[in-house]
N, C-alpha and C. Protein backbone atom coordinates (compact mmCIF):
# COMPACT_ATOMS: atom_id res chain seq x y z
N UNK A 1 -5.61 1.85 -7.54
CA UNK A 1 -5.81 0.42 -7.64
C UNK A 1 -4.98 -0.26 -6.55
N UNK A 2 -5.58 -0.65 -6.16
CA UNK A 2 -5.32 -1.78 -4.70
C UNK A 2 -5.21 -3.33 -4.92
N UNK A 3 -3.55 -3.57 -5.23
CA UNK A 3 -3.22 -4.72 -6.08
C UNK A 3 -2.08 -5.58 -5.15
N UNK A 4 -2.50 -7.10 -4.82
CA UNK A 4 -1.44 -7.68 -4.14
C UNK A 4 -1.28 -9.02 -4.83
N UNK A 5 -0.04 -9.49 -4.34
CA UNK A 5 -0.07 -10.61 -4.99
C UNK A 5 0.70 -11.57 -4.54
N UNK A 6 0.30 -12.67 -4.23
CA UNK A 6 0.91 -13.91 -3.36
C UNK A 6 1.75 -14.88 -4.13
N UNK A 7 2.74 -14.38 -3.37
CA UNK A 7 3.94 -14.45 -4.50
C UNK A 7 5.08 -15.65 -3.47
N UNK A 8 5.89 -16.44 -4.71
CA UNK A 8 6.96 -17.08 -4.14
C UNK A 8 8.32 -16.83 -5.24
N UNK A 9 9.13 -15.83 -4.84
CA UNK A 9 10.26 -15.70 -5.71
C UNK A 9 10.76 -16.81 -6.27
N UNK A 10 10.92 -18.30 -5.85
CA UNK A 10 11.21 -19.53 -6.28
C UNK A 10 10.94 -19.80 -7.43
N UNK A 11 9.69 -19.15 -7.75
CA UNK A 11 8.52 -19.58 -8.33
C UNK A 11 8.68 -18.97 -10.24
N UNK A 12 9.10 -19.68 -10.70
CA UNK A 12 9.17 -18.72 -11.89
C UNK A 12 7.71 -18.01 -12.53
N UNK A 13 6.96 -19.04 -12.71
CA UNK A 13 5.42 -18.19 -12.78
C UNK A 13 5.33 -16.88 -12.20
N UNK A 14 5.57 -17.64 -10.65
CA UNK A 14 5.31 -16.09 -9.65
C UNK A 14 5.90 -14.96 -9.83
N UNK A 15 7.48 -14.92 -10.16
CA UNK A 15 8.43 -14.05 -10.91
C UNK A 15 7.55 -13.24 -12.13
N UNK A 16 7.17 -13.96 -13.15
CA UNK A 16 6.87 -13.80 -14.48
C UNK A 16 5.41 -12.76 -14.45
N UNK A 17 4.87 -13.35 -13.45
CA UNK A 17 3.44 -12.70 -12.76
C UNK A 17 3.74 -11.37 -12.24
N UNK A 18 4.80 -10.77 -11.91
CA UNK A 18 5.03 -9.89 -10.81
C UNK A 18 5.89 -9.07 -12.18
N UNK A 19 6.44 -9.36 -12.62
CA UNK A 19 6.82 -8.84 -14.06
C UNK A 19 5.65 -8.09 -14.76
N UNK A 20 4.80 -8.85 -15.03
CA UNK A 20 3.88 -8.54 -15.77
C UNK A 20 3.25 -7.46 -15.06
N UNK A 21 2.73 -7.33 -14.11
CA UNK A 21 2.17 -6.40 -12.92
C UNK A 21 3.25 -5.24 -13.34
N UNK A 22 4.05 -5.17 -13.03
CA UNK A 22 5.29 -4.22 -12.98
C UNK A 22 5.28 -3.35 -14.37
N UNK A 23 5.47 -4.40 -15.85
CA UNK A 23 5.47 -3.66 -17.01
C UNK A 23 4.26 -2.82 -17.33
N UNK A 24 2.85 -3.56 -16.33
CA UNK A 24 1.84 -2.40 -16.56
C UNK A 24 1.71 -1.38 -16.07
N UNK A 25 2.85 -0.99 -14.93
CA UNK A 25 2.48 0.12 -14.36
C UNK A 25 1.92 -0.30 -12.82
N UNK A 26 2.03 -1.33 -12.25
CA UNK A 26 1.25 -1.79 -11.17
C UNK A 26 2.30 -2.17 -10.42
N UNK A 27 2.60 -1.78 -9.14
CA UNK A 27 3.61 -1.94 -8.09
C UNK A 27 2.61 -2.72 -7.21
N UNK A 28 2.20 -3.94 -7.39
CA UNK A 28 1.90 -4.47 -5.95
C UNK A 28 1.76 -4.50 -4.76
N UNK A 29 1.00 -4.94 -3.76
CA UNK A 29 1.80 -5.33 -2.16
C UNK A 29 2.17 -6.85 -2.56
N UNK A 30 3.51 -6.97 -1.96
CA UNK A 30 3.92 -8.26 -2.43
C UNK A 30 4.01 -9.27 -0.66
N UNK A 31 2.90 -10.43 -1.20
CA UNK A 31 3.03 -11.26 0.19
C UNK A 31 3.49 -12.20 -0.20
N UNK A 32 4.79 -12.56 0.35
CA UNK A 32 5.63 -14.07 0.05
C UNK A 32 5.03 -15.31 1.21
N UNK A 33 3.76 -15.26 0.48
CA UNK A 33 2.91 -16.28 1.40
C UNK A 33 3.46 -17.53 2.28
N UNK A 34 4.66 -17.85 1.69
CA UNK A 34 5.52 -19.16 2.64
C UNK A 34 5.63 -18.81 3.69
N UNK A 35 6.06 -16.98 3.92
CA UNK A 35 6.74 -16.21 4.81
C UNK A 35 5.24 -16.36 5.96
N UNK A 36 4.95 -15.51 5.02
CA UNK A 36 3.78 -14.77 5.77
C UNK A 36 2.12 -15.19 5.42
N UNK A 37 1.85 -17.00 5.85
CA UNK A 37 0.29 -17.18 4.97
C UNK A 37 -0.70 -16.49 5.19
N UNK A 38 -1.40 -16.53 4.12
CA UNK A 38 -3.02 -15.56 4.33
C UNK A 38 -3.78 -16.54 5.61
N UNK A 39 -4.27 -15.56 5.74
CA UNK A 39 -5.54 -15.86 7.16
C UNK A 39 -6.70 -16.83 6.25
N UNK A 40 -7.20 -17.43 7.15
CA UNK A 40 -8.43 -18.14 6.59
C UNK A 40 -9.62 -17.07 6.34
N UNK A 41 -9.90 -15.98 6.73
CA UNK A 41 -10.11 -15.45 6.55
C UNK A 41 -9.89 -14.18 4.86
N UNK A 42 -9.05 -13.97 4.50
CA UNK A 42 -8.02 -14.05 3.35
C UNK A 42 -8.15 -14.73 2.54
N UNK A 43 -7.77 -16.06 2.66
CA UNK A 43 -8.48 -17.42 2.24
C UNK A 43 -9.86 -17.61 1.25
N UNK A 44 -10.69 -17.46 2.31
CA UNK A 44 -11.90 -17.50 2.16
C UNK A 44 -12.21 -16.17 1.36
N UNK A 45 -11.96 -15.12 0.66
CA UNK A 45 -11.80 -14.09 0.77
C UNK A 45 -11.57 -14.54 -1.21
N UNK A 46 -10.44 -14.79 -1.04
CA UNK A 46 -9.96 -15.42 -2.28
C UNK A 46 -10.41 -16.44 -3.19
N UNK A 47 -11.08 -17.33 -2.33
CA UNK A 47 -11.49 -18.56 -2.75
C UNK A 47 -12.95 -17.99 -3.38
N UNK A 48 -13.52 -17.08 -2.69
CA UNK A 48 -15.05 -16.65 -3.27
C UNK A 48 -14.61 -15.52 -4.63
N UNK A 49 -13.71 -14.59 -4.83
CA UNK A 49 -13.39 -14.33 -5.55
C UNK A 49 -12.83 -15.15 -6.97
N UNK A 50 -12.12 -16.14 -6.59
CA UNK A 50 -11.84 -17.14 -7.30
C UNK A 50 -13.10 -18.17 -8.10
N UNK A 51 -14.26 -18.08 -7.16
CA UNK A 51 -15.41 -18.88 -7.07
C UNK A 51 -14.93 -20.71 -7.71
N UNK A 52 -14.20 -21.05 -6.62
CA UNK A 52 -13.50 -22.21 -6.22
C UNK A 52 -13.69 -22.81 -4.94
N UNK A 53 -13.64 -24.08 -4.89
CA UNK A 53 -13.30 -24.34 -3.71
C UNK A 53 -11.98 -24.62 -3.47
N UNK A 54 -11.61 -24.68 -2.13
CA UNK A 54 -10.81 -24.80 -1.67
C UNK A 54 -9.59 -26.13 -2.31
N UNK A 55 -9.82 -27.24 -2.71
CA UNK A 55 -8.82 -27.49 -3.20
C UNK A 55 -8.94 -27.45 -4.62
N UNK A 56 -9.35 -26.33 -5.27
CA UNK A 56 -9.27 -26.01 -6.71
C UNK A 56 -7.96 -24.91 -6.13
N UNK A 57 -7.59 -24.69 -5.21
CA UNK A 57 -6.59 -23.61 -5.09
C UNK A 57 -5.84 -24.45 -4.20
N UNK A 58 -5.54 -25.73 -4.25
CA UNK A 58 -4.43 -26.03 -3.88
C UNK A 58 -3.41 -27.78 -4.32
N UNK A 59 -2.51 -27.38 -4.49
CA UNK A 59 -1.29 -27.96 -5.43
C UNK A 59 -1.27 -29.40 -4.56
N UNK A 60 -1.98 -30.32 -5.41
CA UNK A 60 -2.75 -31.96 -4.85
C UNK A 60 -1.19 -32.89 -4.94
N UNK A 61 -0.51 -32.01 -5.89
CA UNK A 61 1.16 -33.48 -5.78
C UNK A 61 2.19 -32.86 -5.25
N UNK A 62 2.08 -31.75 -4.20
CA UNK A 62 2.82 -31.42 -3.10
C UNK A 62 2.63 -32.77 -2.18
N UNK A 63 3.71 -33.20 -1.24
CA UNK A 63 3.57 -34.25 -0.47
C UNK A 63 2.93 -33.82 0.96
N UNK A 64 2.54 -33.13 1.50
CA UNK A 64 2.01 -32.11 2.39
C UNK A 64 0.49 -33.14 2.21
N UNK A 65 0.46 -32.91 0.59
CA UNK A 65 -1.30 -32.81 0.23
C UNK A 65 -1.36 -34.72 0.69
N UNK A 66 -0.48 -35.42 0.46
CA UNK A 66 -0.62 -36.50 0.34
C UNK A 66 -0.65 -36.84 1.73
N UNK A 67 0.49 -36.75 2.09
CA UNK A 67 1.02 -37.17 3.88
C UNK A 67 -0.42 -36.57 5.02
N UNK A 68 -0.98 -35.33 4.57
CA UNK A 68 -2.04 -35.17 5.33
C UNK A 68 -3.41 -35.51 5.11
N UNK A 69 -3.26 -36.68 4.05
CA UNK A 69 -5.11 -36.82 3.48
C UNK A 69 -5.90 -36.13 3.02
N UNK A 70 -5.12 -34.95 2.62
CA UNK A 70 -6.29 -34.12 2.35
C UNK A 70 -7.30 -34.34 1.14
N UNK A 71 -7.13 -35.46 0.15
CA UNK A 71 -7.86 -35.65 -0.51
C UNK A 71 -9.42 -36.53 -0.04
N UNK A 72 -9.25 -36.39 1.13
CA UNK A 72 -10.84 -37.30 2.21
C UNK A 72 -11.79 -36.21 2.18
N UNK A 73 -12.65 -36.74 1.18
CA UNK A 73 -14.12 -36.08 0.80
C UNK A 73 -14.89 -35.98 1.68
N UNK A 74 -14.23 -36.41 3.07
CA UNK A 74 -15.28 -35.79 4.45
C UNK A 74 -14.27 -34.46 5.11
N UNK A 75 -13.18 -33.90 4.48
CA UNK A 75 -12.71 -32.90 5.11
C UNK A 75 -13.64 -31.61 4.66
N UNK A 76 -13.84 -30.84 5.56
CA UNK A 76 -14.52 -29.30 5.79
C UNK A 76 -13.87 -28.83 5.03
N UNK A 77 -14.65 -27.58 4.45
CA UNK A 77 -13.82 -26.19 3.84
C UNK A 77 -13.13 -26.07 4.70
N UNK A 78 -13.59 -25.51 6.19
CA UNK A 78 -12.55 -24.87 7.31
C UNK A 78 -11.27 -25.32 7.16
N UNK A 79 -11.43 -27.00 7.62
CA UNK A 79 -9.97 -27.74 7.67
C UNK A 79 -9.30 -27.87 6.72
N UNK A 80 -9.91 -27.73 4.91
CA UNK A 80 -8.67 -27.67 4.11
C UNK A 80 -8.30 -26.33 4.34
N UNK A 81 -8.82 -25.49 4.35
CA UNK A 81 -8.53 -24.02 4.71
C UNK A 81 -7.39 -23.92 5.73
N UNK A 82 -7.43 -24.81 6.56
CA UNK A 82 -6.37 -24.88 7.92
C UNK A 82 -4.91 -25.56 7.55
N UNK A 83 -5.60 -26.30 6.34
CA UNK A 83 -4.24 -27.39 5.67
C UNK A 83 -3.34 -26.26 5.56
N UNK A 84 -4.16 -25.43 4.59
CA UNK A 84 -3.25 -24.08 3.85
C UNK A 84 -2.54 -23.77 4.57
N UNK A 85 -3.16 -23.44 5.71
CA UNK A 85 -2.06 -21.90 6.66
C UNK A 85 -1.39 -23.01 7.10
N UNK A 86 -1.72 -24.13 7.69
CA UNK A 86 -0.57 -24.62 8.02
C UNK A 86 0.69 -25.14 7.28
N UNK A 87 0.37 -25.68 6.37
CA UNK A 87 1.21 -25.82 5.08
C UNK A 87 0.92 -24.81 3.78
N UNK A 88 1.57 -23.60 3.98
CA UNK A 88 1.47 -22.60 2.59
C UNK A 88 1.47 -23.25 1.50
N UNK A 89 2.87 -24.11 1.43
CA UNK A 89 3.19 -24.85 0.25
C UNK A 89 2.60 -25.56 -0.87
N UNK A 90 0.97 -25.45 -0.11
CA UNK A 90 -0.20 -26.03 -0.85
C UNK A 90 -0.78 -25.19 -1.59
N UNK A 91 -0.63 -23.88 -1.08
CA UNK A 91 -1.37 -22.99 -1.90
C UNK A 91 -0.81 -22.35 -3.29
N UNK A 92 -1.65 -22.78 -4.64
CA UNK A 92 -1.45 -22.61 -6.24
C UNK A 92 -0.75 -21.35 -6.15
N UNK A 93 0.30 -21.02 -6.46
CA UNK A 93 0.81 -19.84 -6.77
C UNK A 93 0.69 -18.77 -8.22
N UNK A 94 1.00 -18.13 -8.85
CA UNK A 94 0.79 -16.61 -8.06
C UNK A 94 -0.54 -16.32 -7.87
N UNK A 95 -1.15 -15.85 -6.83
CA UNK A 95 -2.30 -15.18 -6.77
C UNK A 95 -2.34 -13.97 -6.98
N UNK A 96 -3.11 -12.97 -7.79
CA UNK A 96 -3.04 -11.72 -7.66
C UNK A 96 -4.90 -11.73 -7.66
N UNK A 97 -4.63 -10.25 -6.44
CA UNK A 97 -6.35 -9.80 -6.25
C UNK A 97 -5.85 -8.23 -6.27
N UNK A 98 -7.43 -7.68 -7.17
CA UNK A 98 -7.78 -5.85 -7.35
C UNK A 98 -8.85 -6.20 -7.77
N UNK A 99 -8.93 -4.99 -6.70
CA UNK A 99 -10.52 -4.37 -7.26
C UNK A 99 -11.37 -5.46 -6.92
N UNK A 100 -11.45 -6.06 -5.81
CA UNK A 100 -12.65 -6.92 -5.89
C UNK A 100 -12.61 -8.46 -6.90
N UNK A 101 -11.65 -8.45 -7.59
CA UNK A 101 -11.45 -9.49 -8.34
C UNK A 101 -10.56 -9.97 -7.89
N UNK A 102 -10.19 -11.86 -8.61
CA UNK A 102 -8.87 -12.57 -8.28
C UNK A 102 -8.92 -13.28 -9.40
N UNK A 103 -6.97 -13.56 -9.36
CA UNK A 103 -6.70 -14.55 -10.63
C UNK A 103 -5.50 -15.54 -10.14
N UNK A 104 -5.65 -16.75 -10.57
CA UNK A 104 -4.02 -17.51 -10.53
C UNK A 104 -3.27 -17.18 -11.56
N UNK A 105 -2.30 -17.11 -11.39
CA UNK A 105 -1.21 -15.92 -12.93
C UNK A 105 -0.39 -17.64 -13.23
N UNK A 106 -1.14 -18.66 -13.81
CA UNK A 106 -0.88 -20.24 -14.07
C UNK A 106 -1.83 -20.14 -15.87
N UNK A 107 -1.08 -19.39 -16.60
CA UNK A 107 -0.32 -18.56 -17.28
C UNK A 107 -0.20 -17.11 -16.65
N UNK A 108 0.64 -16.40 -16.33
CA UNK A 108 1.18 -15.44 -15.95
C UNK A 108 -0.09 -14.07 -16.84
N UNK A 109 -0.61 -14.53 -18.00
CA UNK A 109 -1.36 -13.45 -18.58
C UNK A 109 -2.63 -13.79 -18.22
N UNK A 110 -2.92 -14.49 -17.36
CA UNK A 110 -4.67 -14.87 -16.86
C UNK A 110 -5.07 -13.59 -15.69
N UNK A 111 -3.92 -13.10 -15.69
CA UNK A 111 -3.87 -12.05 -14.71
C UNK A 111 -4.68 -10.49 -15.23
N UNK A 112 -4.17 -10.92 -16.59
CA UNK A 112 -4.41 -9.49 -17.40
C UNK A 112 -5.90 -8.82 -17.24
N UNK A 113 -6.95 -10.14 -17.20
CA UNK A 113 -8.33 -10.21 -17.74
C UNK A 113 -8.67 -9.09 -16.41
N UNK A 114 -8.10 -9.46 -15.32
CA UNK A 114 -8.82 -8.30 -14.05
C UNK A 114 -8.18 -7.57 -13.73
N UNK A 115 -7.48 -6.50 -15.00
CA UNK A 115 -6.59 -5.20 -14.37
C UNK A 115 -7.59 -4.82 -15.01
């Protein structure tokens, strides 16, 4: 099983998420997405797994979200997509993807449904 999860140690969810992974037996790849953001590509990747759009996966009362408009119903997938990488900080934390599936761990056990 081929299991990662976009993670922010800050993050107590994200903590709690990575816990949970762990007590099942599941060692992750762990991407501290602030560090290191997913590609739009990645992104996009997630978001269809998720079957979301793009700002269903991202955190609207970060000031990022505000200061850059991103709530203008003429912005592109691409460009909120671009918000992301450029500002991680937008992106809903924890993500975990396997197997072809994805979950936000926003309860930490929503994760469970796709091990």
């Amino acid at each position: 099983m081929n299991t990662t999860i976009y993670h922010n140690p800050r993050c107590s969810k994200s903590r709690q998420t990575l816990q949970l992974l762990q007590d099942n037996q599941i060692e992750p790849t762990v991407v501290e997405y602030l560090k290191t953001p997913p590609s739009a590509h990645d992104l996009e990747q997630i978001l269809t797994l998720l079957n979301i759009d793009p700002r269903g996966l991202m955190r609207q009362k970060e000031a990022a979200y505000q200061k850059n408009n991103l709530n203008d119903p003429a912005l592109s997938r691409a460009e909120l997509i671009a918000a992301m990488i450029e500002h991680p900080i937008l992106i809903e934390r924890p993500i975990v993807t396997t197997n072809g599936k994805a979950a936000v761990g926003r309860p930490p056990e929503n994760i469970l449904e796709i091990l």
